[in-house]
Structures are given as structure tokens and as C-alpha cells.
Protein backbone atom coordinates (compact mmCIF):
# COMPACT_ATOMS: atom_id res chain seq x y z
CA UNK A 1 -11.85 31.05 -34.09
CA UNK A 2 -12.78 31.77 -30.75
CA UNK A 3 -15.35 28.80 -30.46
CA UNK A 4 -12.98 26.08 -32.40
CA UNK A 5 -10.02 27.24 -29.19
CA UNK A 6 -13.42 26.72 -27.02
CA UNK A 7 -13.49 22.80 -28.40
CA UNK A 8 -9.95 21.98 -28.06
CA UNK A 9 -10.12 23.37 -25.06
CA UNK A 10 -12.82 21.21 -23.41
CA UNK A 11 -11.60 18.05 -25.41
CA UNK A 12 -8.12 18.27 -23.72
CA UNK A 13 -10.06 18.87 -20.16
CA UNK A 14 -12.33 15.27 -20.87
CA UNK A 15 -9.18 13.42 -21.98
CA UNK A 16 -7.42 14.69 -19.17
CA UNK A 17 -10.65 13.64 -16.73
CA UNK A 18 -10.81 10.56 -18.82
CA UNK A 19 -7.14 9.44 -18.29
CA UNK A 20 -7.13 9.76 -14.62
CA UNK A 21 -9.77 6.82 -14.30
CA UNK A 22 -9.44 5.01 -17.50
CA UNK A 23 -9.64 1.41 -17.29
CA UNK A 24 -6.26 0.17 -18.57
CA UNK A 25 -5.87 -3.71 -17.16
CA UNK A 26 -2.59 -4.55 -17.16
CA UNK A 27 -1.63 -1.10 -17.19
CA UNK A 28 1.33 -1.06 -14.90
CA UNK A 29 2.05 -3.61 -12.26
CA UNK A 30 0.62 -2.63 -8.64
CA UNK A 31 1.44 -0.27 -6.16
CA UNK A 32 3.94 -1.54 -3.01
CA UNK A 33 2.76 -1.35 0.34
CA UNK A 34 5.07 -0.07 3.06
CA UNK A 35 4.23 -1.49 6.19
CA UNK A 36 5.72 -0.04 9.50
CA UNK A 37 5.97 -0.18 12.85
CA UNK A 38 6.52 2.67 14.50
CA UNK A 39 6.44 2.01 18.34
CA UNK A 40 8.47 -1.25 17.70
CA UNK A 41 10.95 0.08 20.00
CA UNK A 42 8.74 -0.12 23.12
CA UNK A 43 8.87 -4.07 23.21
CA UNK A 44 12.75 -4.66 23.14
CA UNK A 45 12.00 -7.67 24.83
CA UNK A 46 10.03 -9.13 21.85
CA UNK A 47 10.67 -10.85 18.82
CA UNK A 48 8.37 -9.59 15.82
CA UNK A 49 7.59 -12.14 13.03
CA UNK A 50 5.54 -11.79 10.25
CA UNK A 51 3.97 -15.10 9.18
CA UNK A 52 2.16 -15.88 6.06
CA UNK A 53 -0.36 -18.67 5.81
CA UNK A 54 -1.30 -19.51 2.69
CA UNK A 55 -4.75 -20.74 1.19
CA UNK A 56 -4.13 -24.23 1.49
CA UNK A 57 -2.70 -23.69 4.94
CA UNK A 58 -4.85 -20.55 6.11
CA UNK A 59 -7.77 -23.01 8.45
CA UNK A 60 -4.91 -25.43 9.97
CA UNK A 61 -2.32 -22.14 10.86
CA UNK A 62 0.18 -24.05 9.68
CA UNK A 63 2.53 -21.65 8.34
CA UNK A 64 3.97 -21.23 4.74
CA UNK A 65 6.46 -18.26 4.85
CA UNK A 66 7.80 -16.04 7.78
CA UNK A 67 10.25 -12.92 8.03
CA UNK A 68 11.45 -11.39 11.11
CA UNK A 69 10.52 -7.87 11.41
CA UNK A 70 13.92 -5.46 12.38
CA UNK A 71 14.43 -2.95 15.13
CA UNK A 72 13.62 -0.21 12.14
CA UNK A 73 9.93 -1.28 12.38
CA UNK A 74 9.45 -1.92 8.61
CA UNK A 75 7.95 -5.15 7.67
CA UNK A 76 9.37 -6.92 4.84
CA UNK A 77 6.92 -7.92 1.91
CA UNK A 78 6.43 -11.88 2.37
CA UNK A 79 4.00 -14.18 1.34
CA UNK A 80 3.15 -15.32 -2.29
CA UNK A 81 4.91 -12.70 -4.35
CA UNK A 82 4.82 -10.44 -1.13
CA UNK A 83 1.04 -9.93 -2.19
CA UNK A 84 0.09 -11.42 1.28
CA UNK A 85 -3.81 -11.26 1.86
CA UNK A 86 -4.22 -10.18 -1.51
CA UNK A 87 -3.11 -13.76 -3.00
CA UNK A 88 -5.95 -15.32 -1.27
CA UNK A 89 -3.61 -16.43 1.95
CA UNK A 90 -3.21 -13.93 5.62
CA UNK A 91 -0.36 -12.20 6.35
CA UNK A 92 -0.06 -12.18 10.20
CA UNK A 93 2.70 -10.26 12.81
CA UNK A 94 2.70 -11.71 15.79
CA UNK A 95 5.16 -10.99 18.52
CA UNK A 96 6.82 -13.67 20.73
CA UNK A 97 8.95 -13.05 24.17
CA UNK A 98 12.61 -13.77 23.48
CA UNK A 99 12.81 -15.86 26.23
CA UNK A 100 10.23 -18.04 24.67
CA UNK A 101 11.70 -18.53 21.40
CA UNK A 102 15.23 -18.88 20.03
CA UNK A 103 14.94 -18.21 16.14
CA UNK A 104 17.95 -20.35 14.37
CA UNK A 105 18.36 -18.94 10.78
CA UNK A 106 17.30 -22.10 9.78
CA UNK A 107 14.06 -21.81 8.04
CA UNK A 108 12.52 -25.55 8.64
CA UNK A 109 14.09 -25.30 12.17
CA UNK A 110 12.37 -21.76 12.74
CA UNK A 111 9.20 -22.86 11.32
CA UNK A 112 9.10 -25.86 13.55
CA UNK A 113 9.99 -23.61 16.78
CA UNK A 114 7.05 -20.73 15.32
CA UNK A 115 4.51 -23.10 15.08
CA UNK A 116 5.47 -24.61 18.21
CA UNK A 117 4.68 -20.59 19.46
CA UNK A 118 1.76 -20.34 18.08
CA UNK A 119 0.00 -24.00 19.35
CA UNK A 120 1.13 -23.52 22.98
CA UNK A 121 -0.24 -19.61 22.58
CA UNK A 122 2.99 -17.40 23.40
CA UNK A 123 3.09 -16.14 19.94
CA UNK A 124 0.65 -12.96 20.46
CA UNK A 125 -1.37 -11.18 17.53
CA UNK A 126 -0.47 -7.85 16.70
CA UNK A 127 -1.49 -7.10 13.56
CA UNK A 128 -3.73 -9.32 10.77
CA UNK A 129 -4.73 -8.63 6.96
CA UNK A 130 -1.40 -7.46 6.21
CA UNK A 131 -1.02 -6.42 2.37
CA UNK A 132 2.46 -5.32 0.26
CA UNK A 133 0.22 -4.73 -2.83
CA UNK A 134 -2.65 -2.62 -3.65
CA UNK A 135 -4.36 -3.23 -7.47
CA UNK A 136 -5.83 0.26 -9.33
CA UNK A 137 -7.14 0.42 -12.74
CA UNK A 138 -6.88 4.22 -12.83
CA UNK A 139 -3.65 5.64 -14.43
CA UNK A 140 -3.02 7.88 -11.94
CA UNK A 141 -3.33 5.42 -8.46
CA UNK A 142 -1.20 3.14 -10.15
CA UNK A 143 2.07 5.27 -10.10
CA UNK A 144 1.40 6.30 -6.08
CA UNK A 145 3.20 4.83 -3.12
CA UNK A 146 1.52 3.95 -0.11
CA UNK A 147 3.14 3.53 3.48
CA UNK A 148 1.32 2.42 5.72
CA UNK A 149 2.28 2.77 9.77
CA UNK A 150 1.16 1.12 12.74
CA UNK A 151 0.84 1.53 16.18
CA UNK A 152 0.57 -1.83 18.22
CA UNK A 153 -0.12 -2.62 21.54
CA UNK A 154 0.34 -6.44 23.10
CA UNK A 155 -3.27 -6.43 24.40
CA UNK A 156 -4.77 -5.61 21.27
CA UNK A 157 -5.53 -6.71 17.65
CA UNK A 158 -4.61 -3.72 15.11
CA UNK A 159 -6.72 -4.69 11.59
CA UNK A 160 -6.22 -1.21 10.25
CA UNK A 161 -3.17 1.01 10.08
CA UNK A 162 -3.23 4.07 12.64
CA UNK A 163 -1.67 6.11 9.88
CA UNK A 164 -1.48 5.91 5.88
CA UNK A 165 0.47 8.11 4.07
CA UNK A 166 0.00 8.00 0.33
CA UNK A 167 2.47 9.63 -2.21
CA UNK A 168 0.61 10.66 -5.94
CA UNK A 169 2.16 10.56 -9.09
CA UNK A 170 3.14 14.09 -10.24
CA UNK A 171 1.20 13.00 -13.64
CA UNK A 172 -2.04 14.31 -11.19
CA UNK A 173 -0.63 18.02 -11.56
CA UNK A 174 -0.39 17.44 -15.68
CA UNK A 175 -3.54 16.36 -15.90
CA UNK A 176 -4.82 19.47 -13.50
CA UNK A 177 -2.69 21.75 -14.98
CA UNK A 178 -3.88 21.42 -18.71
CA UNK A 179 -7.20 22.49 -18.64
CA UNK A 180 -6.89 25.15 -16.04
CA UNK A 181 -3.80 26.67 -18.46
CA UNK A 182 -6.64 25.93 -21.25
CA UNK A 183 -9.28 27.99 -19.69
CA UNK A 184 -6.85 30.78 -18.87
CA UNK A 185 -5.81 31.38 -22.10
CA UNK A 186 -9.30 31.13 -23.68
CA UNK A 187 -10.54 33.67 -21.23
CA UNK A 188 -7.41 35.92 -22.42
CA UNK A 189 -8.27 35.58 -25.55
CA UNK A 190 -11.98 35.78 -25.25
CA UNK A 191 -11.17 39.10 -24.01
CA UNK A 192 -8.65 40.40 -26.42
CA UNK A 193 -11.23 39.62 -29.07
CA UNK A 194 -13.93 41.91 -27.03
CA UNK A 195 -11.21 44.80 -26.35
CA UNK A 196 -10.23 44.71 -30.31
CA UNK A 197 -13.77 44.81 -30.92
CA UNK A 198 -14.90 47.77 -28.90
């Protein structure tokens, strides 16, 4: 008895191993990206864009979508699909005095006045190789959510996030949890059997 509990036991513990880094394509769809901003507040005088170029447009910067980033910081998910660098284009936040550029609403108007920015240089680089999307096979990564936070500074180029903050699916404690309740009560009964014997 003792050794047939001893092989379900270690069967549930692989399948639980198993399931956290299955391959499963197509699994579930993948996991937003929350890009922020924290210090955004230090630069009232600025206007922060995000721009997307996309692959056809990425070598001539001619630019393909834009959003403009709020006082909260957070960066809205633009681009194809909101992938951004992850559809094969760059997803790009620049920040441009106000006194340089009046934004209309008007998205062929604003593009026209943003790429007008960026040709005569006032539009400055903050961040580059923005992403709202990251892909996982494993069943586990793709139920997590990932925010990402940035600190920028106007004489500098930030390509990686100063912070990343990453949320896991509480599936991670199921598949913990089973074979460490599995063990427990094999041990218990291990020893019952030994006390009962004696």
C-alpha cells in the first residue's frame, strides 16, 4: 500500500513540475506590459509621446502610430496590436518642450507637427524598445502581469526599465502545494505503518 501512495505521490509531483513549463502554443494569449513613468512629474514643461514606427517605416522614422503619454505616467499600449517592438516595428517615447509643439487632436495634423519634431531634433529620446506584450509557452508565465516602471532623465537614453514588478498566477502555489501536501501525508503514513508495526 505504502509504495503504490509512494507512486501517486511522485506522479502528481512530475505532472505538477511538468505543467509549469509545458509547451502549450497557443495556450493563452500573452501577457500585457504595463509601462510607467514614474518621475513624469519632474518635466511639467514637456510633452511625452510615444511613437511607433513600424517595419516598413522603422529606417526612414517616419512614424506610423503615436499616443500622448498622461500626467499619471502610464504609457498606453500603441503600435501594431499594442505589441510594439515585438511586431517587428520600435516603440519610441520621446519628449518634446511645449513651447515647441502644439499637439491638435488631429491625428494627420499631429503626425505632420511630430515628425516635423523629430527632423529639426527637439523631439528628445527618452526611452526605446518599448513592449505591451511579452510571449511564454509555460502555463504558469502566461497568467502573470508584468509592470514595468521607468525612471527617465532628458540627458539620457533609458533601454531597460529601472524597476519590473511581476505579479504570478496563484496556479504557482497549486502546483507547489500538491506535492509538498503529498509528501506530508506519505511521511504520516509511512510512520503510522512503523508505529502499528512495533
Amino acid at each position: 500500500m505504502a509504495k503504490i501512495l509512494l507512486f501517486l505521490f511522485v506522479l502528481i509531483f512530475l505532472i505538477s513540475l511538468i505543467s509549469a513549463d509545458v509547451i502549450m502554443p497557443g495556450y493563452k494569449p500573452p501577457t500585457p506590459v504595463e509601462n510607467i513613468i514614474t518621475n513624469i512629474a519632474d518635466f511639467p514643461d514637456y510633452t511625452f509621446v510615444g511613437i511607433y514606427f513600424s517595419p516598413r517605416h522603422r529606417e526612414s522614422n517616419e512614424i506610423f502610430s503615436y499616443v500622448i503619454i498622461g500626467s499619471d505616467g502610464k504609457i498606453p499600449a500603441f503600435g501594431s496590436y499594442g505589441h510594439g517592438v515585438m511586431s517587428g516595428g520600435k516603440s519610441i517615447v520621446y519628449a518634446i518642450n511645449k513651447q515647441d509643439i502644439s499637439l491638435t487632436g488631429n491625428r494627420s495634423e499631429d503626425i505632420i507637427l511630430l515628425n516635423t519634431s523629430l527632423n529639426v531634433g527637439k523631439a528628445i529620446k527618452l526611452i526605446e524598445n518599448l513592449s505591451f506584450a511579452e510571449y511564454s509557452n509555460s502555463v504558469i508565465d502566461s497568467d502573470k502581469k508584468i509592470t514595468r516602471e521607468y525612471v527617465v532623465s532628458l540627458e539620457s537614453i533609458s533601454g531597460k526599465p529601472n524597476k519590473i514588478n511581476v505579479e504570478r498566477s496563484p496556479l504557482i502555489y497549486f502546483y507547489f502545494a500538491i506535492p509538498i501536501i503529498g509528501i506530508i501525508v506519505l511521511l504520516y503514513v509511512l510512520i503510522k505503518r512503523r508505529k502499528n508495526a512495533n
